[in-house]
N, C-alpha and C. Protein backbone atom coordinates (compact mmCIF):
# COMPACT_ATOMS: atom_id res chain seq x y z
N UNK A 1 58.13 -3.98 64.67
CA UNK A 1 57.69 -5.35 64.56
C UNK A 1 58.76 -6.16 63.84
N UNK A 2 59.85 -6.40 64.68
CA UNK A 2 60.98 -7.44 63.57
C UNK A 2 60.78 -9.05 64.03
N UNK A 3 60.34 -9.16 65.08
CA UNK A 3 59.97 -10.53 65.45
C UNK A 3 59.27 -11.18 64.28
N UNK A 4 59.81 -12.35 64.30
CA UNK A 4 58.84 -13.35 62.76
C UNK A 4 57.58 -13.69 63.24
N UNK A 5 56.85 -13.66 64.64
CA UNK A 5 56.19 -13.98 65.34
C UNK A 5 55.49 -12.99 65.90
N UNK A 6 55.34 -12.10 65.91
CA UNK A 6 55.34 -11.07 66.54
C UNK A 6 53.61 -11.40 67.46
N UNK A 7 52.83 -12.17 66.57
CA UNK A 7 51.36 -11.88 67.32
C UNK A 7 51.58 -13.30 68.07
N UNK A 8 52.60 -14.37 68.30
CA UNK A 8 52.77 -15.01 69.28
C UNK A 8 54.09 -15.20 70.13
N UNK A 9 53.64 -15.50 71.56
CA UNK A 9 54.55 -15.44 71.79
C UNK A 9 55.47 -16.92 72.09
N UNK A 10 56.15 -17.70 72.85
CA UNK A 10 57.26 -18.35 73.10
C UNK A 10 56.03 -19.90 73.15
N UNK A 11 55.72 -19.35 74.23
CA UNK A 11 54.69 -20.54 75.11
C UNK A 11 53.62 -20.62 73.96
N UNK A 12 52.95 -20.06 73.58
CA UNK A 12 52.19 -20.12 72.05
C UNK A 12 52.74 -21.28 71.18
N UNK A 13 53.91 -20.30 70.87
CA UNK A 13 54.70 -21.09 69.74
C UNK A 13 54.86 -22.98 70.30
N UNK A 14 55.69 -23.15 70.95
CA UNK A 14 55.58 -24.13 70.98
C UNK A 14 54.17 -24.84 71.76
N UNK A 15 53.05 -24.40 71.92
CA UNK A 15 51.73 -25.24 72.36
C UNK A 15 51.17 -25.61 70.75
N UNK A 16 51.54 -24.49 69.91
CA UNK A 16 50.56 -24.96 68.57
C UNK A 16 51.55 -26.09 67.98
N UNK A 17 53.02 -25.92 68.14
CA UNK A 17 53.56 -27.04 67.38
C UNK A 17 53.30 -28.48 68.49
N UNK A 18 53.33 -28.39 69.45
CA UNK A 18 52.97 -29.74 70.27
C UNK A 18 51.79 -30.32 69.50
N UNK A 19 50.60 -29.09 69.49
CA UNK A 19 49.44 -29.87 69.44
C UNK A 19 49.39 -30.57 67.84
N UNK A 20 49.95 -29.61 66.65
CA UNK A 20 49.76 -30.12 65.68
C UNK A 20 50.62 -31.59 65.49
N UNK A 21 51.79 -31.27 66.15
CA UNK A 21 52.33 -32.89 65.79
C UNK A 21 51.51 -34.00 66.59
N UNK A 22 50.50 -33.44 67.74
CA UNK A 22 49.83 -35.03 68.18
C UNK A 22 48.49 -35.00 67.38
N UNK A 23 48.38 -34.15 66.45
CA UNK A 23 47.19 -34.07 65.18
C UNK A 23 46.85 -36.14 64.63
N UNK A 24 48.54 -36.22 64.35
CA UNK A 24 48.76 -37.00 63.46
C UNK A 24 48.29 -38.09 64.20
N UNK A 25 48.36 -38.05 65.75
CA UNK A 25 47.49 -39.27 66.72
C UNK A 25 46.51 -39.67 66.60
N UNK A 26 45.70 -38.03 66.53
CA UNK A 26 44.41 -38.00 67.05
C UNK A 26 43.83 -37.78 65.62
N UNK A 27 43.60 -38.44 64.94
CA UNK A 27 42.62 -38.43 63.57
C UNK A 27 41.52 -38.23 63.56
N UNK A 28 40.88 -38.28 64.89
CA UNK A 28 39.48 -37.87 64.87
C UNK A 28 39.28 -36.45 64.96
N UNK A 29 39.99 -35.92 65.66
CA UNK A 29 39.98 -34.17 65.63
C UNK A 29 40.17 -33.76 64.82
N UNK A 30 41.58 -34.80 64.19
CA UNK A 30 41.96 -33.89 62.62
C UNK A 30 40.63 -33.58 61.93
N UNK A 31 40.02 -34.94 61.41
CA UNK A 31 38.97 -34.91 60.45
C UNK A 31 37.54 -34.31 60.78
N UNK A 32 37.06 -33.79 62.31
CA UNK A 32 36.24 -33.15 62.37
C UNK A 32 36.46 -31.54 62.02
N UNK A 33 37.76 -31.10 62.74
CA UNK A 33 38.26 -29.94 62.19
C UNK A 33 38.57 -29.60 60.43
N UNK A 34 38.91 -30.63 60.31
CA UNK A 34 39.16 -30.53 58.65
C UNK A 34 37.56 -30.29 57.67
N UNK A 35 36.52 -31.12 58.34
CA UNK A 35 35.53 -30.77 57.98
C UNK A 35 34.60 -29.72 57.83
N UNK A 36 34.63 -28.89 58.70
CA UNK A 36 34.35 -27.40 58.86
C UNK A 36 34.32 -27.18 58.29
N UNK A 37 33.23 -25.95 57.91
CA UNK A 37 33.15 -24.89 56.62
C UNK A 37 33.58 -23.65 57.13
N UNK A 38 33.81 -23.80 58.43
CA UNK A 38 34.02 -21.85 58.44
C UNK A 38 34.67 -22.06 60.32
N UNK A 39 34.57 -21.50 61.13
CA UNK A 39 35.36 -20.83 62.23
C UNK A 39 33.59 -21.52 62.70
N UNK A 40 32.88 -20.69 62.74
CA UNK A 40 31.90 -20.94 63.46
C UNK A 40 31.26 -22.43 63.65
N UNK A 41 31.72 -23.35 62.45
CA UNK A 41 31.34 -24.14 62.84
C UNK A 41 32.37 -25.06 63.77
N UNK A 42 33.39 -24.85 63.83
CA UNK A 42 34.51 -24.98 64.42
C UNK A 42 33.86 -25.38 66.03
N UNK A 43 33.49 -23.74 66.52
CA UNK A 43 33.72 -23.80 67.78
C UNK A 43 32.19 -24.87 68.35
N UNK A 44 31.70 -25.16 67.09
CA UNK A 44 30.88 -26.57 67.51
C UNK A 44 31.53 -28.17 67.86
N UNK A 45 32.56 -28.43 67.68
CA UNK A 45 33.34 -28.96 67.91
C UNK A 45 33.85 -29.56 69.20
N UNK A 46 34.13 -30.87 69.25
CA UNK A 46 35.07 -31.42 70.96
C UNK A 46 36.31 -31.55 70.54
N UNK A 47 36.52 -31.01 69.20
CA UNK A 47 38.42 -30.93 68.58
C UNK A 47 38.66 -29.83 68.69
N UNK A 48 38.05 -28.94 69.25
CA UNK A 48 38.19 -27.58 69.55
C UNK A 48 38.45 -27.21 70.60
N UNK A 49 37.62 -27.47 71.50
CA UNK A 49 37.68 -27.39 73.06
C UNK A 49 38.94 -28.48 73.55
N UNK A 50 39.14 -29.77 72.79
CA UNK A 50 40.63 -30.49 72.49
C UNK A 50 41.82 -29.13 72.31
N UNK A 51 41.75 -28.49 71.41
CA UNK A 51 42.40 -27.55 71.42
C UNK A 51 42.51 -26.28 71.83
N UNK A 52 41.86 -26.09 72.18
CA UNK A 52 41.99 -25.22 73.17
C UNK A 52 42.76 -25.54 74.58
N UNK A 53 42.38 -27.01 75.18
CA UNK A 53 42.90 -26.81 76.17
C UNK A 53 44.65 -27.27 76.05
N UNK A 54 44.71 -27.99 75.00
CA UNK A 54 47.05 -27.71 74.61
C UNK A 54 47.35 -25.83 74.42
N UNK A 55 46.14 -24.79 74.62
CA UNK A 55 46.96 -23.78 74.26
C UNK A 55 47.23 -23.07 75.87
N UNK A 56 48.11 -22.11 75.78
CA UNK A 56 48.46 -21.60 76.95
C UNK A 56 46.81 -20.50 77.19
N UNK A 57 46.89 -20.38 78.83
CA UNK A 57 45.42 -19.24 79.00
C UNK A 57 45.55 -18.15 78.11
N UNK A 58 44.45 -17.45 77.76
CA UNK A 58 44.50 -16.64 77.08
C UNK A 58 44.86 -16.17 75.52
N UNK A 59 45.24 -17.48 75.22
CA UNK A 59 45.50 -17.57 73.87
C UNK A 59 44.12 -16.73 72.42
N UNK A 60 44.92 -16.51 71.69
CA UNK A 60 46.30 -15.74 71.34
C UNK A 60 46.26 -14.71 72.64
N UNK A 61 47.01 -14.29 73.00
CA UNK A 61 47.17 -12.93 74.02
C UNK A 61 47.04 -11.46 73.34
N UNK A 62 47.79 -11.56 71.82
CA UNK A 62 47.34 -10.15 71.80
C UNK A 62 46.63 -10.12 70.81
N UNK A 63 45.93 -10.48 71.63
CA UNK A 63 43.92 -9.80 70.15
C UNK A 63 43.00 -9.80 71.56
N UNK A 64 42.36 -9.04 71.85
CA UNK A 64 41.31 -8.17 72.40
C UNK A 64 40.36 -9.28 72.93
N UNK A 65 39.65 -9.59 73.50
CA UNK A 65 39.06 -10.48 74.45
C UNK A 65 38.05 -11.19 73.28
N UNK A 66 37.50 -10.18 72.81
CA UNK A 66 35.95 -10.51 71.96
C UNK A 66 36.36 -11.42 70.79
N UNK A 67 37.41 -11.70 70.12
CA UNK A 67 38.40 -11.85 69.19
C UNK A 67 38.99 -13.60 69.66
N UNK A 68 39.46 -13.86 70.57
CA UNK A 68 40.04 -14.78 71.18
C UNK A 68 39.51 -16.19 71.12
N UNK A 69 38.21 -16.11 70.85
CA UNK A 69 37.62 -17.35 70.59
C UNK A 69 37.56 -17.88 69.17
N UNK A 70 36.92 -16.60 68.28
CA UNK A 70 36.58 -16.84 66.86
C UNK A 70 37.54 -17.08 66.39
N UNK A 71 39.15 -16.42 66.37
CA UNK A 71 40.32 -16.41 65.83
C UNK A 71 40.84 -17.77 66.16
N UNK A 72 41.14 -18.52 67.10
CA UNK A 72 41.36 -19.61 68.15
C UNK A 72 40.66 -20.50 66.79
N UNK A 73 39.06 -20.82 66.49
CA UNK A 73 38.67 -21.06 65.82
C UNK A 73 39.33 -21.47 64.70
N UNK A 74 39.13 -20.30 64.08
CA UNK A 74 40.15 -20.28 62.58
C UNK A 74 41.59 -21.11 62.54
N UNK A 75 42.33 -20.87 63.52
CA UNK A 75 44.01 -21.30 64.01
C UNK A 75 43.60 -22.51 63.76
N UNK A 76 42.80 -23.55 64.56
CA UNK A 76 42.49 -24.82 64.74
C UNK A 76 41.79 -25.31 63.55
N UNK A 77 41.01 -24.85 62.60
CA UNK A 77 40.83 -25.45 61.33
C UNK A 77 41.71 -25.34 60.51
N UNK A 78 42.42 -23.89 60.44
CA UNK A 78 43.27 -23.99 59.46
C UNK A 78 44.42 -24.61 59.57
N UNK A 79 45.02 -25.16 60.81
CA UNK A 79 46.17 -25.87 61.02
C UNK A 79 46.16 -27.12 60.76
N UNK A 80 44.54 -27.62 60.56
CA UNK A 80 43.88 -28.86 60.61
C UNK A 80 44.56 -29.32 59.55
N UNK A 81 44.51 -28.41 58.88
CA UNK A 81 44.93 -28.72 57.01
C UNK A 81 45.91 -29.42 56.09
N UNK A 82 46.87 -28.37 57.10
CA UNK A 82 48.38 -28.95 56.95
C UNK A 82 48.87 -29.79 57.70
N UNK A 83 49.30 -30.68 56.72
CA UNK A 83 49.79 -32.02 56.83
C UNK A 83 51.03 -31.97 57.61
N UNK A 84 52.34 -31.10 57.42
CA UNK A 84 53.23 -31.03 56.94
C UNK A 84 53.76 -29.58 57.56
N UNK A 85 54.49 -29.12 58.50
CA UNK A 85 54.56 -27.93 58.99
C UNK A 85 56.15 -27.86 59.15
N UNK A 86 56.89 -28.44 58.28
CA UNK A 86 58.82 -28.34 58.34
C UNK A 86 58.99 -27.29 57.58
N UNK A 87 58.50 -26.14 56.80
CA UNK A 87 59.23 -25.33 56.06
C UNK A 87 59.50 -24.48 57.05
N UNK A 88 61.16 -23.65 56.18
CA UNK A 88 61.16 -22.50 57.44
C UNK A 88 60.93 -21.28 56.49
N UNK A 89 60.24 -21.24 55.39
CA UNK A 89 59.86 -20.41 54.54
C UNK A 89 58.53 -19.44 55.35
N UNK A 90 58.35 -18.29 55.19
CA UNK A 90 57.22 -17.40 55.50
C UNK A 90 56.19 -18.04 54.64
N UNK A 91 55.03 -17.85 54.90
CA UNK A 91 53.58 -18.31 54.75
C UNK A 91 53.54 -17.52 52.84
N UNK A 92 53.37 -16.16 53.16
CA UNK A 92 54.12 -15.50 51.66
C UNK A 92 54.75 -15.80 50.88
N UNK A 93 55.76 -16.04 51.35
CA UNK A 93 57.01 -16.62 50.93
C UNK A 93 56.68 -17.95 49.96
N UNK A 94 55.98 -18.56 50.49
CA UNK A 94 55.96 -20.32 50.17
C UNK A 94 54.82 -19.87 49.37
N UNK A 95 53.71 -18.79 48.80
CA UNK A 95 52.79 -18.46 47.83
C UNK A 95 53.23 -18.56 46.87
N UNK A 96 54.90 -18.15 47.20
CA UNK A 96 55.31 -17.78 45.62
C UNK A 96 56.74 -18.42 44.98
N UNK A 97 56.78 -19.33 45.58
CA UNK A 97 58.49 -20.00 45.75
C UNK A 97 57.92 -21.19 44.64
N UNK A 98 58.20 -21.45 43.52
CA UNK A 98 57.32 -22.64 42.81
C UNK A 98 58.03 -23.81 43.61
N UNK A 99 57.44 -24.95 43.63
CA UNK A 99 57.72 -26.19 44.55
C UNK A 99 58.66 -26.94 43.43
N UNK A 100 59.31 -28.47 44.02
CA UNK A 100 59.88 -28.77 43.24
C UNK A 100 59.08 -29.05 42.14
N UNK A 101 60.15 -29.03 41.14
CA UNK A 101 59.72 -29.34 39.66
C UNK A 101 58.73 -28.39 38.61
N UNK A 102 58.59 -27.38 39.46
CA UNK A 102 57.68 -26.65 38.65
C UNK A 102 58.61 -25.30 38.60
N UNK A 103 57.99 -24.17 38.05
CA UNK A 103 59.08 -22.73 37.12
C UNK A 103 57.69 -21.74 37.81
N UNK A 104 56.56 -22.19 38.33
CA UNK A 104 55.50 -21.11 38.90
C UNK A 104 55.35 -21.16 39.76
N UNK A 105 54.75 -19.86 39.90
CA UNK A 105 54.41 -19.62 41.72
C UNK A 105 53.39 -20.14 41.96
N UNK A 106 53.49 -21.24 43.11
CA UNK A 106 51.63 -22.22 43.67
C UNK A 106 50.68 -21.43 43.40
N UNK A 107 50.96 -19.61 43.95
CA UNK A 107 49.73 -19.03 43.68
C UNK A 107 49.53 -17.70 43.05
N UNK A 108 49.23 -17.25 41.90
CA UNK A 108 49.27 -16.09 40.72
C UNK A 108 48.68 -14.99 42.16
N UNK A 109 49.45 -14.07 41.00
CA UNK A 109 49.26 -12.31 41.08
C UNK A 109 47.92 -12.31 42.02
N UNK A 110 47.05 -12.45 41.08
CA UNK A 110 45.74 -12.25 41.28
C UNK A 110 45.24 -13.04 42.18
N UNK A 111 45.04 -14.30 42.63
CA UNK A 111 44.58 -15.24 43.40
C UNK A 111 45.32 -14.41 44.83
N UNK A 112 46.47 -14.14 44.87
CA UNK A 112 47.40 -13.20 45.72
C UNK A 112 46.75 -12.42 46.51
N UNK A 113 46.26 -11.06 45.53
CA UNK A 113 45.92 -9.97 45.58
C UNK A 113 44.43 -10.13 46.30
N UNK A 114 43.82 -11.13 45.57
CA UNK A 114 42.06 -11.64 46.45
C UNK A 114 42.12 -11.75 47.99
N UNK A 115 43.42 -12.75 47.66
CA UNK A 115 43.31 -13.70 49.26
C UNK A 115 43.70 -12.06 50.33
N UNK A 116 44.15 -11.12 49.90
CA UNK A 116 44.81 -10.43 50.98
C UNK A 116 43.16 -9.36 51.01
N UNK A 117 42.86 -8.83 49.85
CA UNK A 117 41.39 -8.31 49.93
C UNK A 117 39.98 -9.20 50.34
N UNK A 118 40.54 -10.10 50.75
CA UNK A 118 38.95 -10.64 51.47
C UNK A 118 38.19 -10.19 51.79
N UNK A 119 36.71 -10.34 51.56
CA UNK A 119 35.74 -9.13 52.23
C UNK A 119 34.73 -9.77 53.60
N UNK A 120 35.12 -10.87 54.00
CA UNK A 120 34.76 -11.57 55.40
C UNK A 120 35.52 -12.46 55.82
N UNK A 121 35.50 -12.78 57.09
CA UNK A 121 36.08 -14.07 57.86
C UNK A 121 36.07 -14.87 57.21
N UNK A 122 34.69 -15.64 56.58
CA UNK A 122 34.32 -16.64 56.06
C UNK A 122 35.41 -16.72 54.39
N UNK A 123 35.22 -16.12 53.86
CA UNK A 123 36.05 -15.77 52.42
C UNK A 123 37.43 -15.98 52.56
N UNK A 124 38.10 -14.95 53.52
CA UNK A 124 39.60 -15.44 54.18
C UNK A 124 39.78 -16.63 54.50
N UNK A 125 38.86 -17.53 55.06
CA UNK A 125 39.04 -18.96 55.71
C UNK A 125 38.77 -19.40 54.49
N UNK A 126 38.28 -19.89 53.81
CA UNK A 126 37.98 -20.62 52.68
C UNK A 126 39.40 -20.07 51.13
N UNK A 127 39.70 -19.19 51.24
CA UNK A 127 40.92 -19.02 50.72
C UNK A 127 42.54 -19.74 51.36
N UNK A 128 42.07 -19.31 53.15
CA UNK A 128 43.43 -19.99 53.10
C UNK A 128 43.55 -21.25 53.11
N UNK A 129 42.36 -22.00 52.93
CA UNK A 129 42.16 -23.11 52.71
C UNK A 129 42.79 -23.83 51.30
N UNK A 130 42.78 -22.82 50.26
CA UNK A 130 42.52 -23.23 48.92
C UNK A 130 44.20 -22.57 48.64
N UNK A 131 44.93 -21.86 49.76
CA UNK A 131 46.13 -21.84 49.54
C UNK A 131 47.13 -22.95 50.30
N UNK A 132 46.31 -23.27 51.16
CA UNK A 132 47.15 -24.52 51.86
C UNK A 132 47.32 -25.88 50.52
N UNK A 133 46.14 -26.01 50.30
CA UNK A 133 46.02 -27.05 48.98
C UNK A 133 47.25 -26.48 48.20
N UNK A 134 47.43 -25.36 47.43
CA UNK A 134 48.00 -25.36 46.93
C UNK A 134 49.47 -25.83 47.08
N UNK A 135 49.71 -25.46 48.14
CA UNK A 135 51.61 -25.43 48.53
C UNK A 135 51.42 -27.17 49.04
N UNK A 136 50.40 -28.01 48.73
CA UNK A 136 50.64 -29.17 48.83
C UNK A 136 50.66 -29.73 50.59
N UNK A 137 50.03 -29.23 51.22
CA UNK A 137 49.70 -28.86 52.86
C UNK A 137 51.13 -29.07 53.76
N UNK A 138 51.79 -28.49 53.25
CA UNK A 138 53.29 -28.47 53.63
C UNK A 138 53.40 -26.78 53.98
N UNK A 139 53.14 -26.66 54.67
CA UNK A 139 53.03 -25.01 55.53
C UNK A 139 53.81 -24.30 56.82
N UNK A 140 54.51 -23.69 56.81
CA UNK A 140 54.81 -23.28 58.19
C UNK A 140 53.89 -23.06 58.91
N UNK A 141 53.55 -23.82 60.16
CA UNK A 141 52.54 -23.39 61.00
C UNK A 141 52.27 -21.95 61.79
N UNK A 142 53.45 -22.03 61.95
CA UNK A 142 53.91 -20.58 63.06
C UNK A 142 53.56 -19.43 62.18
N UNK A 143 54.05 -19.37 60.97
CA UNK A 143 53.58 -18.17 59.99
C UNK A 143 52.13 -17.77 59.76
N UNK A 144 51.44 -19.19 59.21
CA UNK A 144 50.34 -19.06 58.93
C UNK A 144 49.20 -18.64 60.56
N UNK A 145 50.00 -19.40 61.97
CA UNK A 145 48.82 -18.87 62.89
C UNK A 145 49.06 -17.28 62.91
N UNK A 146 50.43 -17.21 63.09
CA UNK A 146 51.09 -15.48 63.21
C UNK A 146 49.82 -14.58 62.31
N UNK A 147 49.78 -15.12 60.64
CA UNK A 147 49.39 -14.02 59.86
C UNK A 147 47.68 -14.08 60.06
N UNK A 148 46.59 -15.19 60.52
CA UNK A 148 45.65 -15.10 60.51
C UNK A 148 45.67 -14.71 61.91
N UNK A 149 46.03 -14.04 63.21
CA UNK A 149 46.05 -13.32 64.10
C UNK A 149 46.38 -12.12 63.89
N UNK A 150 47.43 -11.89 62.45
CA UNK A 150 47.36 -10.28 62.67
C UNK A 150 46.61 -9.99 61.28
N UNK A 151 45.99 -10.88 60.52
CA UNK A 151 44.66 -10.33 59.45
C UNK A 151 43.28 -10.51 60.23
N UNK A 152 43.13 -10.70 61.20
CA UNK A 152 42.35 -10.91 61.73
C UNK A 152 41.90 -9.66 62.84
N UNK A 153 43.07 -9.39 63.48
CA UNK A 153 43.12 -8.11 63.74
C UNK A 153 42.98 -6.38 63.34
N UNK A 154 43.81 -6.87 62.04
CA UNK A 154 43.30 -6.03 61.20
C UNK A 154 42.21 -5.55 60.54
N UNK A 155 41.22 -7.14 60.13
CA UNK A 155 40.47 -6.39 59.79
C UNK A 155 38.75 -6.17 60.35
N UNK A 156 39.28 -6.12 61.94
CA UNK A 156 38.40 -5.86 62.88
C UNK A 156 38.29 -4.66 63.63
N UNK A 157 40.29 -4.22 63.63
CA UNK A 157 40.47 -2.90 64.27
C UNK A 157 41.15 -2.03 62.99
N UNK A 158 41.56 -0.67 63.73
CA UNK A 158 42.41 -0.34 62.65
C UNK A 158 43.28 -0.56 62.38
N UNK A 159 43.88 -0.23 61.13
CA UNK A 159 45.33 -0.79 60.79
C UNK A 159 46.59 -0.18 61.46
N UNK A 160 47.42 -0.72 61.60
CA UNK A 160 48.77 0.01 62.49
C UNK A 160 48.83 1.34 61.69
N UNK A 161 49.40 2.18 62.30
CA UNK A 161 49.66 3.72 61.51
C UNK A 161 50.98 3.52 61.18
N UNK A 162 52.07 2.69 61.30
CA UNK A 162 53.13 2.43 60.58
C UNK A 162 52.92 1.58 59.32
N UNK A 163 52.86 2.00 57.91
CA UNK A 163 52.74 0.69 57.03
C UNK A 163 53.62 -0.36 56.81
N UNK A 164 54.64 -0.65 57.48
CA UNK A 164 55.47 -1.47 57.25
C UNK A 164 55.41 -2.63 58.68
N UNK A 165 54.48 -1.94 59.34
CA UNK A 165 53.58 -2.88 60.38
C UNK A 165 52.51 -3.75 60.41
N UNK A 166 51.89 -3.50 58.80
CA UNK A 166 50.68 -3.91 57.96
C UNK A 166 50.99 -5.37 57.55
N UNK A 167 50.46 -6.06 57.81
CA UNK A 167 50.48 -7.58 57.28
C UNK A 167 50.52 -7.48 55.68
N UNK A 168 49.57 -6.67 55.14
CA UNK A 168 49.48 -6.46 53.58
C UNK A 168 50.82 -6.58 53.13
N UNK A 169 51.85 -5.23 53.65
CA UNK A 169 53.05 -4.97 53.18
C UNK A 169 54.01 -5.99 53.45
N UNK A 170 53.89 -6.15 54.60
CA UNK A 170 54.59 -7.62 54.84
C UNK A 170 54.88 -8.60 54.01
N UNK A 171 53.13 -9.26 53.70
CA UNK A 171 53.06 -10.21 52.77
C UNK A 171 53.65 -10.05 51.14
N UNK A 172 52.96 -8.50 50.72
CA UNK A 172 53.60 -8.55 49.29
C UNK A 172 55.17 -8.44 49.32
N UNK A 173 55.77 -8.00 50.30
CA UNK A 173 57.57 -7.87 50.04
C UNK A 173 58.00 -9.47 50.12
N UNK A 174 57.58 -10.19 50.99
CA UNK A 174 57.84 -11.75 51.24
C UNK A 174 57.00 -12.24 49.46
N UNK A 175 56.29 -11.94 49.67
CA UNK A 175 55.65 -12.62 48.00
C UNK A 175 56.54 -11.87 46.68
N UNK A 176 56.91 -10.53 46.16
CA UNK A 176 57.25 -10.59 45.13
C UNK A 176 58.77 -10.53 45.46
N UNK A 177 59.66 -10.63 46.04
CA UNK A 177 60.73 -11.29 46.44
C UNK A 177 60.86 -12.51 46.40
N UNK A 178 60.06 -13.45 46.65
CA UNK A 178 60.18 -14.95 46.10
C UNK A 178 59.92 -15.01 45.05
N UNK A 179 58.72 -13.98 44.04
CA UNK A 179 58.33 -14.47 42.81
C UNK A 179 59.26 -14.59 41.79
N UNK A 180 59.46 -16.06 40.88
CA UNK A 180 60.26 -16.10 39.79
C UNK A 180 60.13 -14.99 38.65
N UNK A 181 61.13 -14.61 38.48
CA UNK A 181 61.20 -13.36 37.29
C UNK A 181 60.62 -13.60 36.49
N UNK A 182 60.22 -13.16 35.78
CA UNK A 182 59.35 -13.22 34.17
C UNK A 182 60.72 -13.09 33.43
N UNK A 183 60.97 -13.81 32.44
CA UNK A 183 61.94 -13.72 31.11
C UNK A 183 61.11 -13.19 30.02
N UNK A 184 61.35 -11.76 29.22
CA UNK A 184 60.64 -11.13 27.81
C UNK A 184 61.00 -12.07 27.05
């Protein structure tokens, strides 16, 4: 898995960045999507089925049929969020990179460690919610759909039998590699 993308592919990639930059048009989708409490209420939505139809068929392609809607879901609220999708920083990466003017990471050890142990859909969505806030909704889009397609995957099927295929591992090498050193 060396692709930065790996759970999308080409035609993906650029349908989610089309659609999010005509976000900024369409304010009414934004703010119904933004409103959502969860995925499910999502796919109650005509900013949904809006989005759905900028994505290529079959979207995401590789997550399993049953998967494709709820996940789709999630992509479209949580992209709702971010304002701001120019970093070319990893989703990880930008957890722990302090922004200008500050010496800390947007988001501690622990807040870290939660967001990756989530114990439902609903919990994961409402975290990455509360990590988008943090980094100031300035997000790589592509990262963040990438990693909630392959945590999503994960934690529906089993985990890859390579660990360095694991989103977990992924994330913490991109996170304590950005994290500012501690000075004794």
């Amino acid at each position: 898995m060396s692709e930065d993308y790996y759970f999308l592919n080409t035609a993906e990639q650029h349908a989610l960045q089309s659609w999010h930059v005509g976000l900024d048009d369409n304010r009414g989708d934004r703010a119904r999507l933004r409103r959502a409490e969860s995925p499910e209420d999502i796919l109650l939505t005509d900013a949904f089925f809006h989005f759905l139809a900028k994505m290529p068929e079959m979207f995401p392609q590789k997550l399993p049929q049953d998967q494709k809607l709820y996940v789709s879901a999630a992509i479209a609220g949580l992209l709702s969020q971010v304002k701001k999708g120019d970093t070319p920083f990893s989703f990880a990466k930008q957890l722990a990179t302090p922004m200008k003017d500050k010496s800390k990471a947007p988001m501690s050890e622990l807040r870290f460690q939660q967001l990756q142990k989530s114990p439902t859909t609903d919990d994961f969505y409402r975290r990455i919610i509360r990590a988008i806030k943090l980094l100031g909704s300035n997000v790589n889009i592509l990262s963040l759909a990438n990693d909630i397609i392959h945590w999503h995957k994960e934690f529906e099927h089993q985990l890859d039998r390579h660990p360095s295929n694991r989103l977990a591992v992924r994330w913490v090498t991109d996170y304590f590699t950005a994290l500012p050193k501690k000075s004794d």
